[in-house]
N, C-alpha and C. Protein backbone atom coordinates (compact mmCIF):
# COMPACT_ATOMS: atom_id res chain seq x y z
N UNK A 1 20.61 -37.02 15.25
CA UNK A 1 19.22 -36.63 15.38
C UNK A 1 19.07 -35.12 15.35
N UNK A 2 20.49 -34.38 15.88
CA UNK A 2 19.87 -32.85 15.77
C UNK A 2 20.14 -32.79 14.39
N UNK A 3 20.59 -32.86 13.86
CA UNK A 3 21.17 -32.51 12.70
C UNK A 3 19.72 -32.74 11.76
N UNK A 4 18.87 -33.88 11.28
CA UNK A 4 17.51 -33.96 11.31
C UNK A 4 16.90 -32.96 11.12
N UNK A 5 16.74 -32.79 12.45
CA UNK A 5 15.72 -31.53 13.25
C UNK A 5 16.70 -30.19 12.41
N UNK A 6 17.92 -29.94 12.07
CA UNK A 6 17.97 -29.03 11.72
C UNK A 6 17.65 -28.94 10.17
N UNK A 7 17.71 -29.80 9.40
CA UNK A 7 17.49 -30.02 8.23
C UNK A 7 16.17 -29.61 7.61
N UNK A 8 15.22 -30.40 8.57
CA UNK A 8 13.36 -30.50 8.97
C UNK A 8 13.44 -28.86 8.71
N UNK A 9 14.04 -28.17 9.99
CA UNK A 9 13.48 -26.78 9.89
C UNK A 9 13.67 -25.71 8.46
N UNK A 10 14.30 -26.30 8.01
CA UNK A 10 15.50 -25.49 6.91
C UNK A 10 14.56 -26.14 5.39
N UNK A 11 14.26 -27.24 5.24
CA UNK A 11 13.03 -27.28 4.60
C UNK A 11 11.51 -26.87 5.08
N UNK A 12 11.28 -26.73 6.16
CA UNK A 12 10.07 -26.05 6.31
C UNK A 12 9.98 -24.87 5.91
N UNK A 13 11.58 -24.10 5.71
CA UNK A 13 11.59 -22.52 5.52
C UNK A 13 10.79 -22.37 4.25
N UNK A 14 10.13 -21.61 4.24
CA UNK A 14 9.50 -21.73 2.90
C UNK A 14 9.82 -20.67 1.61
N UNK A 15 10.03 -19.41 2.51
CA UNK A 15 10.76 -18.21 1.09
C UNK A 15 12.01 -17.94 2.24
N UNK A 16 13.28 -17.26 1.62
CA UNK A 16 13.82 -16.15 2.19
C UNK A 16 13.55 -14.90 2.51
N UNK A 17 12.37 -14.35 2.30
CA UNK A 17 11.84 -13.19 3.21
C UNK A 17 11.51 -13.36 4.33
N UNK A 18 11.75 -12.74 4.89
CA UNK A 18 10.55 -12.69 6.58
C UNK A 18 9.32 -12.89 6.62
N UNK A 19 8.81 -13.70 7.42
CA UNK A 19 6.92 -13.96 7.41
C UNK A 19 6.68 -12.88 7.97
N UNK A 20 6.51 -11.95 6.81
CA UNK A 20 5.56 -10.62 7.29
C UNK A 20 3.89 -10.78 6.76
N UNK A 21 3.31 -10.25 7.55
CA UNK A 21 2.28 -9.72 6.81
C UNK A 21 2.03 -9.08 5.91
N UNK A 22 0.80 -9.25 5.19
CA UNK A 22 1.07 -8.13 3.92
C UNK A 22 0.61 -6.80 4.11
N UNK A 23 -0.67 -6.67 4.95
CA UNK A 23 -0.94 -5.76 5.52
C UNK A 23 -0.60 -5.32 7.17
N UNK A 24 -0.80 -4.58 7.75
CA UNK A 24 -0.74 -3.94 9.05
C UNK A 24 -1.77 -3.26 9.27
N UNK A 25 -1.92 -3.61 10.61
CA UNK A 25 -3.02 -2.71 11.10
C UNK A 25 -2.66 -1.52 12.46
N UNK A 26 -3.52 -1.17 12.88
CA UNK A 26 -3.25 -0.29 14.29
C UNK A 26 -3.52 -1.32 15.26
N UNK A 27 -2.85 -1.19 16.18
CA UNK A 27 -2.89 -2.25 17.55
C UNK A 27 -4.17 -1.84 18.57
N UNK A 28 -4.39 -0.49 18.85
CA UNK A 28 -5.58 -0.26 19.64
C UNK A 28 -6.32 -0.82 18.77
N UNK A 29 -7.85 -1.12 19.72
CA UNK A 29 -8.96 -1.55 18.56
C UNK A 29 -9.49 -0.40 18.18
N UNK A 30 -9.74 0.74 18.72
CA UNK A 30 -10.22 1.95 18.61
C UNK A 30 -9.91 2.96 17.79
N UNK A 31 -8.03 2.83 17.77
CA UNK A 31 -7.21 3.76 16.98
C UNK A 31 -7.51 3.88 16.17
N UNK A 32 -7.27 5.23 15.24
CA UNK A 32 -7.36 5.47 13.72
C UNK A 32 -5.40 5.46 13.84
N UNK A 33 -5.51 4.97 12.38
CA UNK A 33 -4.44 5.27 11.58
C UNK A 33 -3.95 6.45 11.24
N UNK A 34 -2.82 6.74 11.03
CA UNK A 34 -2.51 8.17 10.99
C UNK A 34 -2.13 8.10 9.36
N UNK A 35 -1.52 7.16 8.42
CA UNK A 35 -1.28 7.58 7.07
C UNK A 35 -1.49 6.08 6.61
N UNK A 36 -1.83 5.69 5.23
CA UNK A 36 -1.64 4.08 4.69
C UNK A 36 -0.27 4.48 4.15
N UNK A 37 0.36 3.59 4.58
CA UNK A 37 2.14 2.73 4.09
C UNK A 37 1.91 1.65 3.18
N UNK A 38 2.82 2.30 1.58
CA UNK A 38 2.89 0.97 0.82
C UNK A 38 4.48 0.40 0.90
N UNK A 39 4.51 -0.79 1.08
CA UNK A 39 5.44 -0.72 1.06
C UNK A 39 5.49 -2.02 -0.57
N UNK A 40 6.39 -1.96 -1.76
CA UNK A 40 6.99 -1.72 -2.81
C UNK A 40 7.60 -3.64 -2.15
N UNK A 41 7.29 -4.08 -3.27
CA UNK A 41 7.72 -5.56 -3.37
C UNK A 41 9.71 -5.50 -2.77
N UNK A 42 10.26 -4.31 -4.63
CA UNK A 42 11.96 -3.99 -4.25
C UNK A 42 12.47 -3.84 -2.97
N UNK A 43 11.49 -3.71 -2.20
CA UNK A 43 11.98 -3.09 -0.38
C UNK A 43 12.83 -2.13 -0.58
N UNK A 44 12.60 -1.08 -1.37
CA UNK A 44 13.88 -0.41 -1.77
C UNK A 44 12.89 0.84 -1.75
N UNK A 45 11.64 1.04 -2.03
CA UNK A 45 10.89 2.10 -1.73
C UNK A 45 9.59 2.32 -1.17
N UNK A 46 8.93 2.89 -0.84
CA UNK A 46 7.79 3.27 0.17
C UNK A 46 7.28 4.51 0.09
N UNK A 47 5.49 4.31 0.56
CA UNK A 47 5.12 5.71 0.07
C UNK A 47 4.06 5.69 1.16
N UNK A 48 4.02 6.73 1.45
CA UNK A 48 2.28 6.60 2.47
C UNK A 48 1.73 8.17 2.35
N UNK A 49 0.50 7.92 2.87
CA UNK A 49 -0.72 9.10 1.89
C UNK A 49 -1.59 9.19 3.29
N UNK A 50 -1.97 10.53 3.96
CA UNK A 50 -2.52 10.55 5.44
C UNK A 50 -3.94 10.22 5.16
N UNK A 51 -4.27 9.38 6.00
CA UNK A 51 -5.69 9.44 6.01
C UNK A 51 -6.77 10.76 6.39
N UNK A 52 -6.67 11.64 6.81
CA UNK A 52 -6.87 12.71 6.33
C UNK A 52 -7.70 13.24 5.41
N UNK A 53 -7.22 12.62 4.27
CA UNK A 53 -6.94 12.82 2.83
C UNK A 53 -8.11 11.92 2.20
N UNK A 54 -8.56 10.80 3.18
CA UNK A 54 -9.21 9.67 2.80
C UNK A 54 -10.41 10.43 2.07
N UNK A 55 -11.24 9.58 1.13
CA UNK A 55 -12.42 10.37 0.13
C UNK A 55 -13.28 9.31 0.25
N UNK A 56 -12.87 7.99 -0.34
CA UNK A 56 -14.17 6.90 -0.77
C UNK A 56 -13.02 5.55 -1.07
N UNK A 57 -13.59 4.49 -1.44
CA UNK A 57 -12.86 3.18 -2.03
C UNK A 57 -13.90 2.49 -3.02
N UNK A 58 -13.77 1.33 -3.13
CA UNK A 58 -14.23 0.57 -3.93
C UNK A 58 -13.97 -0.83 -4.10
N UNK A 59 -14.50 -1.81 -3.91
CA UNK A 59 -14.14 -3.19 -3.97
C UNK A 59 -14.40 -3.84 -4.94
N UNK A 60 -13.78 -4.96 -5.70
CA UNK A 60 -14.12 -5.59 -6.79
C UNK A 60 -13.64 -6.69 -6.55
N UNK A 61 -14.63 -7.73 -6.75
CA UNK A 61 -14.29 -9.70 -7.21
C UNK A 61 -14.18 -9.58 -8.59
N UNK A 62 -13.10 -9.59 -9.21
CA UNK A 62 -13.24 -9.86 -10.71
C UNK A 62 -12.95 -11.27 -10.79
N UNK A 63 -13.13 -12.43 -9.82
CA UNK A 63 -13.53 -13.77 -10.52
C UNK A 63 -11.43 -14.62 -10.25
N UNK A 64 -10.91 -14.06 -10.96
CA UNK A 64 -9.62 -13.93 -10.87
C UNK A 64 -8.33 -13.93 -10.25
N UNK A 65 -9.20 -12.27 -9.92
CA UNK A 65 -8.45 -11.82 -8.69
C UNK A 65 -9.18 -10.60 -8.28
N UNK A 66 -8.92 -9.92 -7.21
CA UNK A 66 -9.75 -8.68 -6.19
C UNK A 66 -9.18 -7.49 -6.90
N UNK A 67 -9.83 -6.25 -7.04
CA UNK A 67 -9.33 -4.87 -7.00
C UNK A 67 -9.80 -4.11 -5.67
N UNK A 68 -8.68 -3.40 -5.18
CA UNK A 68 -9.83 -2.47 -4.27
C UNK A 68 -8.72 -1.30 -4.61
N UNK A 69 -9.71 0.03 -4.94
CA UNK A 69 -9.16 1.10 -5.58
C UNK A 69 -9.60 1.90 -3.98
N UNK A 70 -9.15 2.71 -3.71
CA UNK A 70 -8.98 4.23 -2.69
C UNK A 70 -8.33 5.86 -3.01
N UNK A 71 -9.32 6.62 -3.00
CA UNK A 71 -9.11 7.88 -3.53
C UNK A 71 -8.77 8.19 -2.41
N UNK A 72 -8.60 8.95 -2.60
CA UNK A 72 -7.48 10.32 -0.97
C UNK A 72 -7.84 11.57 -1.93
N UNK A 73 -8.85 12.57 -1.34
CA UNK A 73 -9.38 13.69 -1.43
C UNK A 73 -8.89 14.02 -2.87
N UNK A 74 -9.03 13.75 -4.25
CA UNK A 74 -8.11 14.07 -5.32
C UNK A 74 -7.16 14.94 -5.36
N UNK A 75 -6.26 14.24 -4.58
CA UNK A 75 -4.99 14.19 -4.52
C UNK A 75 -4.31 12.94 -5.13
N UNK A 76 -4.62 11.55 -4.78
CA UNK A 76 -4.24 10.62 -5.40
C UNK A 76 -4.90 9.83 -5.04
N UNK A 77 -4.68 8.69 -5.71
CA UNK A 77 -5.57 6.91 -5.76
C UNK A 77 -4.34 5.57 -5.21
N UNK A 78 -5.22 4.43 -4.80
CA UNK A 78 -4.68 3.56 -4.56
C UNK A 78 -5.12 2.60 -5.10
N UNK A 79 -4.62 1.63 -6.20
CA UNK A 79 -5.10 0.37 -6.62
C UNK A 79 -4.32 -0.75 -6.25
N UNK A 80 -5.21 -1.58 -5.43
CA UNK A 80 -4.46 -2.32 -4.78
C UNK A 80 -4.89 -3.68 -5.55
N UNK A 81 -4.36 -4.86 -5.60
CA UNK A 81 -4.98 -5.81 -6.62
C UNK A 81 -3.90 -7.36 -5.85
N UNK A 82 -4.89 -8.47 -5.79
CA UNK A 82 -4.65 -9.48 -5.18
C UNK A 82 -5.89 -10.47 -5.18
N UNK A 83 -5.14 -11.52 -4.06
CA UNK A 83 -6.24 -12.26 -3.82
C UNK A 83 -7.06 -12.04 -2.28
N UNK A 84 -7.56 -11.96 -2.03
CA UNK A 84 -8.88 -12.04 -0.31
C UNK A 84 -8.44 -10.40 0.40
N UNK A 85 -8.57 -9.82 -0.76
CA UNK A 85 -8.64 -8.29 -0.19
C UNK A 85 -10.15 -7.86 0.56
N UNK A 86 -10.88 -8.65 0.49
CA UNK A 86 -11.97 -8.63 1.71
C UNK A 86 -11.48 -8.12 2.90
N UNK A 87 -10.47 -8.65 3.34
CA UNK A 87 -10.18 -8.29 4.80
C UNK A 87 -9.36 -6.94 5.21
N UNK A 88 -9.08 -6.62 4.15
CA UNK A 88 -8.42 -5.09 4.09
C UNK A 88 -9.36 -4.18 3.94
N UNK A 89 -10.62 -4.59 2.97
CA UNK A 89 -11.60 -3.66 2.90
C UNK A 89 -12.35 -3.32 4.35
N UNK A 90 -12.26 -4.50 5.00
CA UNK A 90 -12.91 -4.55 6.42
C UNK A 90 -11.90 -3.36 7.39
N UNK A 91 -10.33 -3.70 7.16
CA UNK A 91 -9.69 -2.39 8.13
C UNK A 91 -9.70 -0.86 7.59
N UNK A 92 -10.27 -0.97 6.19
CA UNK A 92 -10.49 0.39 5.44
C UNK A 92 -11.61 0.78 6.31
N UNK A 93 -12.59 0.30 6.47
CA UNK A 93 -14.06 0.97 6.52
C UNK A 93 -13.43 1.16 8.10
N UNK A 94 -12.84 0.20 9.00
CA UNK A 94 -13.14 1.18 10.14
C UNK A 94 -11.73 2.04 10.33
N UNK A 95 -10.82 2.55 9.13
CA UNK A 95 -10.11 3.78 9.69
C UNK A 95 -8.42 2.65 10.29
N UNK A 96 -8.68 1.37 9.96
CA UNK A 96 -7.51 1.35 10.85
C UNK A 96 -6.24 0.32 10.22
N UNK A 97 -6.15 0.45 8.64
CA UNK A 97 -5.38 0.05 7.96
C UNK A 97 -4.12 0.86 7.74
N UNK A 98 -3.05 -0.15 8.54
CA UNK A 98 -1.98 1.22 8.47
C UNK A 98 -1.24 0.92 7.14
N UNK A 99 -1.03 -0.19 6.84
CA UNK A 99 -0.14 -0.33 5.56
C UNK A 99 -0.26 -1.64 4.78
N UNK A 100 0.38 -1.77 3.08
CA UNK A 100 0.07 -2.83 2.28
C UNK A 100 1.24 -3.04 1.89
N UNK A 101 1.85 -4.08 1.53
CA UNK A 101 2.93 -4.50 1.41
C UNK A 101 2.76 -5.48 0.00
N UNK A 102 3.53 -5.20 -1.18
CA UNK A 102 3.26 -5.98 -2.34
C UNK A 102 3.85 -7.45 -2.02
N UNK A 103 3.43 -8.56 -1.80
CA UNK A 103 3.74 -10.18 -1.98
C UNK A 103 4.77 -10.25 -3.12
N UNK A 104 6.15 -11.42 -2.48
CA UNK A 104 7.09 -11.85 -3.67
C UNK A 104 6.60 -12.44 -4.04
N UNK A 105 6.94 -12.89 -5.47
CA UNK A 105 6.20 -13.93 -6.39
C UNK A 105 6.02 -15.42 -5.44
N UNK A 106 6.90 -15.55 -4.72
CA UNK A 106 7.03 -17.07 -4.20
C UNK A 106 5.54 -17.03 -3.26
N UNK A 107 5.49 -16.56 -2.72
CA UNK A 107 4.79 -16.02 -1.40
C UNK A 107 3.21 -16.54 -2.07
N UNK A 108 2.94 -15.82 -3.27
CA UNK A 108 1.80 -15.42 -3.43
C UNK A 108 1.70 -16.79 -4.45
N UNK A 109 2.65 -17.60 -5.48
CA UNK A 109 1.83 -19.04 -5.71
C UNK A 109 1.86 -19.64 -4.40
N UNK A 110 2.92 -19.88 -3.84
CA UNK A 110 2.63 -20.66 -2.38
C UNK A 110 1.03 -20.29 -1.74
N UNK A 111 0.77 -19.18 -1.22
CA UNK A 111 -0.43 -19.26 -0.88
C UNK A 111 -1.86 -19.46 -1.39
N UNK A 112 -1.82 -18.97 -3.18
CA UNK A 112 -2.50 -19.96 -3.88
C UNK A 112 -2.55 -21.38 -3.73
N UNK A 113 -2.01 -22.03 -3.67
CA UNK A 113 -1.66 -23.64 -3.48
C UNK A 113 -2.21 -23.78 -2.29
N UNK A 114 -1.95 -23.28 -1.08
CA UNK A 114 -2.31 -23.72 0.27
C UNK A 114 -3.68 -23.46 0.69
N UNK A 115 -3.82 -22.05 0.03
CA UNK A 115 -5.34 -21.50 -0.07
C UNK A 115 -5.12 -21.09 1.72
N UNK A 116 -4.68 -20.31 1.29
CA UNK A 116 -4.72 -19.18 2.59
C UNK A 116 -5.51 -18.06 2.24
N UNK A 117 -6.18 -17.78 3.96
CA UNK A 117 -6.88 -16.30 3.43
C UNK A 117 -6.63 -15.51 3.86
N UNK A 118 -5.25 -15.27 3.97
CA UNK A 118 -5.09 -13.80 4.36
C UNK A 118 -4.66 -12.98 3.11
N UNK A 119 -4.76 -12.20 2.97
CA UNK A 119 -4.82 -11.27 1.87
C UNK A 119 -3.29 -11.42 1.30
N UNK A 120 -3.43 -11.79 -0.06
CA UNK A 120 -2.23 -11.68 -0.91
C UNK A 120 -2.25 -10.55 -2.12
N UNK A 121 -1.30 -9.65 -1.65
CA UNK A 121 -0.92 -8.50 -2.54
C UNK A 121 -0.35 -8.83 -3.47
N UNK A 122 -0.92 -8.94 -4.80
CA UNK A 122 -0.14 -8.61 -6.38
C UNK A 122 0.72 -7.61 -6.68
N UNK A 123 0.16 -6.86 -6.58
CA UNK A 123 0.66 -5.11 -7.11
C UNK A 123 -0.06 -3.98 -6.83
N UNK A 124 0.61 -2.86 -6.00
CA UNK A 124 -0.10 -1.39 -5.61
C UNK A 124 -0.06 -0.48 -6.67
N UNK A 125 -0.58 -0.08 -7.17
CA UNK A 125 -0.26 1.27 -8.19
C UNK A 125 -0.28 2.94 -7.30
N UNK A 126 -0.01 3.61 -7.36
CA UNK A 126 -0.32 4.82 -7.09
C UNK A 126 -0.62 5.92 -7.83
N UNK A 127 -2.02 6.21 -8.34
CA UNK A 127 -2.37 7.91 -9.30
C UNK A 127 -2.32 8.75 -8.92
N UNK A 128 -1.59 9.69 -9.06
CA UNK A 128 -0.27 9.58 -10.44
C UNK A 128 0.66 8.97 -9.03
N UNK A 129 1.73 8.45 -9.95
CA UNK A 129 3.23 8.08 -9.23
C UNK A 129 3.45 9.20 -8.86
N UNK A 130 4.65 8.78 -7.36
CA UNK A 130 4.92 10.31 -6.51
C UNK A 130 5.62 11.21 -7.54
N UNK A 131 6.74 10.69 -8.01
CA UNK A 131 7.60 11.57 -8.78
C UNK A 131 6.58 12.20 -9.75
N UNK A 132 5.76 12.16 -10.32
CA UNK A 132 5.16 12.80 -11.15
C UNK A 132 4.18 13.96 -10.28
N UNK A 133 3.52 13.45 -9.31
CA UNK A 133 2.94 14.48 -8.31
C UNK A 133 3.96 15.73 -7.50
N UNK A 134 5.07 15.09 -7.29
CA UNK A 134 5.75 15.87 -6.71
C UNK A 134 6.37 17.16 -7.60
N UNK A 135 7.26 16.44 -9.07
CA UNK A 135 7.35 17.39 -10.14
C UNK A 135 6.47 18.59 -10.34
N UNK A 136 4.87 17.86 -10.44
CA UNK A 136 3.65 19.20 -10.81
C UNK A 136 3.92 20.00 -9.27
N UNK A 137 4.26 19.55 -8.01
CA UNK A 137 4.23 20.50 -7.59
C UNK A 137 5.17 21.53 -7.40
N UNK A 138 6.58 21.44 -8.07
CA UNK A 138 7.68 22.17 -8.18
C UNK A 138 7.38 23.24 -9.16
N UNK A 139 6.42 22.49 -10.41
CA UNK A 139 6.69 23.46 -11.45
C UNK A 139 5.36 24.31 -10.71
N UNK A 140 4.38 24.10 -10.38
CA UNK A 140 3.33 25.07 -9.89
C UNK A 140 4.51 26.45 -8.86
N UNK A 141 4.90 25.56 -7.87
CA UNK A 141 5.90 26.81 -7.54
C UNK A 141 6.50 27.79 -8.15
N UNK A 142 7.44 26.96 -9.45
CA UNK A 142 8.30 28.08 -9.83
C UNK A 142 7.25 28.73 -11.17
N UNK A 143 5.79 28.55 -11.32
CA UNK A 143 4.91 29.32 -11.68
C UNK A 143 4.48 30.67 -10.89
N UNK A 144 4.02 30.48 -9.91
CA UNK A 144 3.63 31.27 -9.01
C UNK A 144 4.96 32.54 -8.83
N UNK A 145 6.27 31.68 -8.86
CA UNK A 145 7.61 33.01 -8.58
C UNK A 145 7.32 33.74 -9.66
N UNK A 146 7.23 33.39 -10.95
CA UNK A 146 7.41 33.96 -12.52
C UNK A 146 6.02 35.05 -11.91
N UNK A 147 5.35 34.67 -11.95
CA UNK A 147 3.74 35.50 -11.82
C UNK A 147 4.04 36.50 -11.09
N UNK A 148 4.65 37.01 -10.14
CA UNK A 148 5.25 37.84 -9.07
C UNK A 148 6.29 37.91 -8.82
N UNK A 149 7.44 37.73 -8.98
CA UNK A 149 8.33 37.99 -8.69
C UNK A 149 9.13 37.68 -7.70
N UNK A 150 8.31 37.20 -6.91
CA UNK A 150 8.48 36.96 -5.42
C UNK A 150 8.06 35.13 -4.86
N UNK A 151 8.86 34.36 -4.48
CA UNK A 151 8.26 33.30 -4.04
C UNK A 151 7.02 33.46 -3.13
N UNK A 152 6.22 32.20 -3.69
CA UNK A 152 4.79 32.36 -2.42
C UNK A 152 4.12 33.18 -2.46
N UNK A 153 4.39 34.39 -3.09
CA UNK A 153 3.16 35.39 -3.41
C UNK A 153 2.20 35.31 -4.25
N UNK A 154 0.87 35.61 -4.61
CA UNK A 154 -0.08 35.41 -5.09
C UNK A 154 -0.25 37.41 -5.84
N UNK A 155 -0.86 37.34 -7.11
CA UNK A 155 -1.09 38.74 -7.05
C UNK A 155 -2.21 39.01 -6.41
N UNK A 156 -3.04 40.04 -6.36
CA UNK A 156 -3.76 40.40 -5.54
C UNK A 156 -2.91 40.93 -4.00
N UNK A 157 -2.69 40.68 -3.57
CA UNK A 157 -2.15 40.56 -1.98
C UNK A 157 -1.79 41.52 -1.55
């Protein structure tokens, strides 16, 4: 009979990932968030952008599936794209969405099928990708040395 019961549980498992959430929030009800965390399907990379920075968003039902796009002071964008991103838009507006996590493929037909509503992440994009933001800001540096001679200096000064 245990043996059963252990079997039972071992088919109930449903993916090999951890039942995480896809999103996170802040635990006070009050708290603001201090940065949004993506965290990258690969689990192999991660990026987060301070709220701070926050500018505007945008929500979309395309019928399909959801978009919800987020600027951060043009500096960069967030396109986030899934199914019942309603409820993320809800921790956007009050300040207290700490992070998004892209859904494995399994995850996200499974919850199609079951028709769950908690928000299922497709895919995050980030404008521009870090490495490309980060690059422009190296070469702006070693602009500024050429211009003066001097790191960090500006002419005029």
């Amino acid at each position: 009979m245990a043996n059963s019961d252990f079997v039972k549980h071992l088919l109930e498992k449903k993916e090999a990932e951890p039942d995480r959430k896809s999103f996170t929030k802040e635990r006070q009800h009050a708290a603001q968030a201090f940065a949004l965390h993506v965290d990258y399907r690969d689990n192999r990379s991660s990026e987060g952008v301070a709220w701070s920075h926050f500018a505007r968003y945008k929500w979309h039902d395309l019928g399909s599936h959801e978009r919800l796009r987020v600027v951060f002071g043009g500096v960069c964008g967030l396109e986030i794209t899934g199914q019942n991103l309603k409820q993320l838009e809800a921790e956007l507006r009050s300040g207290q969405l700490n992070g998004v996590k892209e859904a494995m493929s399994g995850k996200i037909a499974l919850g199609k099928t079951e028709g769950t509503t908690e928000p299922l992440i497709t895919s995050v994009t980030a404008y521009p990708d870090f490495d490309t933001l980060f690059e422009s800001l190296i070469r702006q540096g070693e602009e500024d040395e050429h211009e003066t001679g001097y790191a960090g200096r500006v002419r005029g000064r």
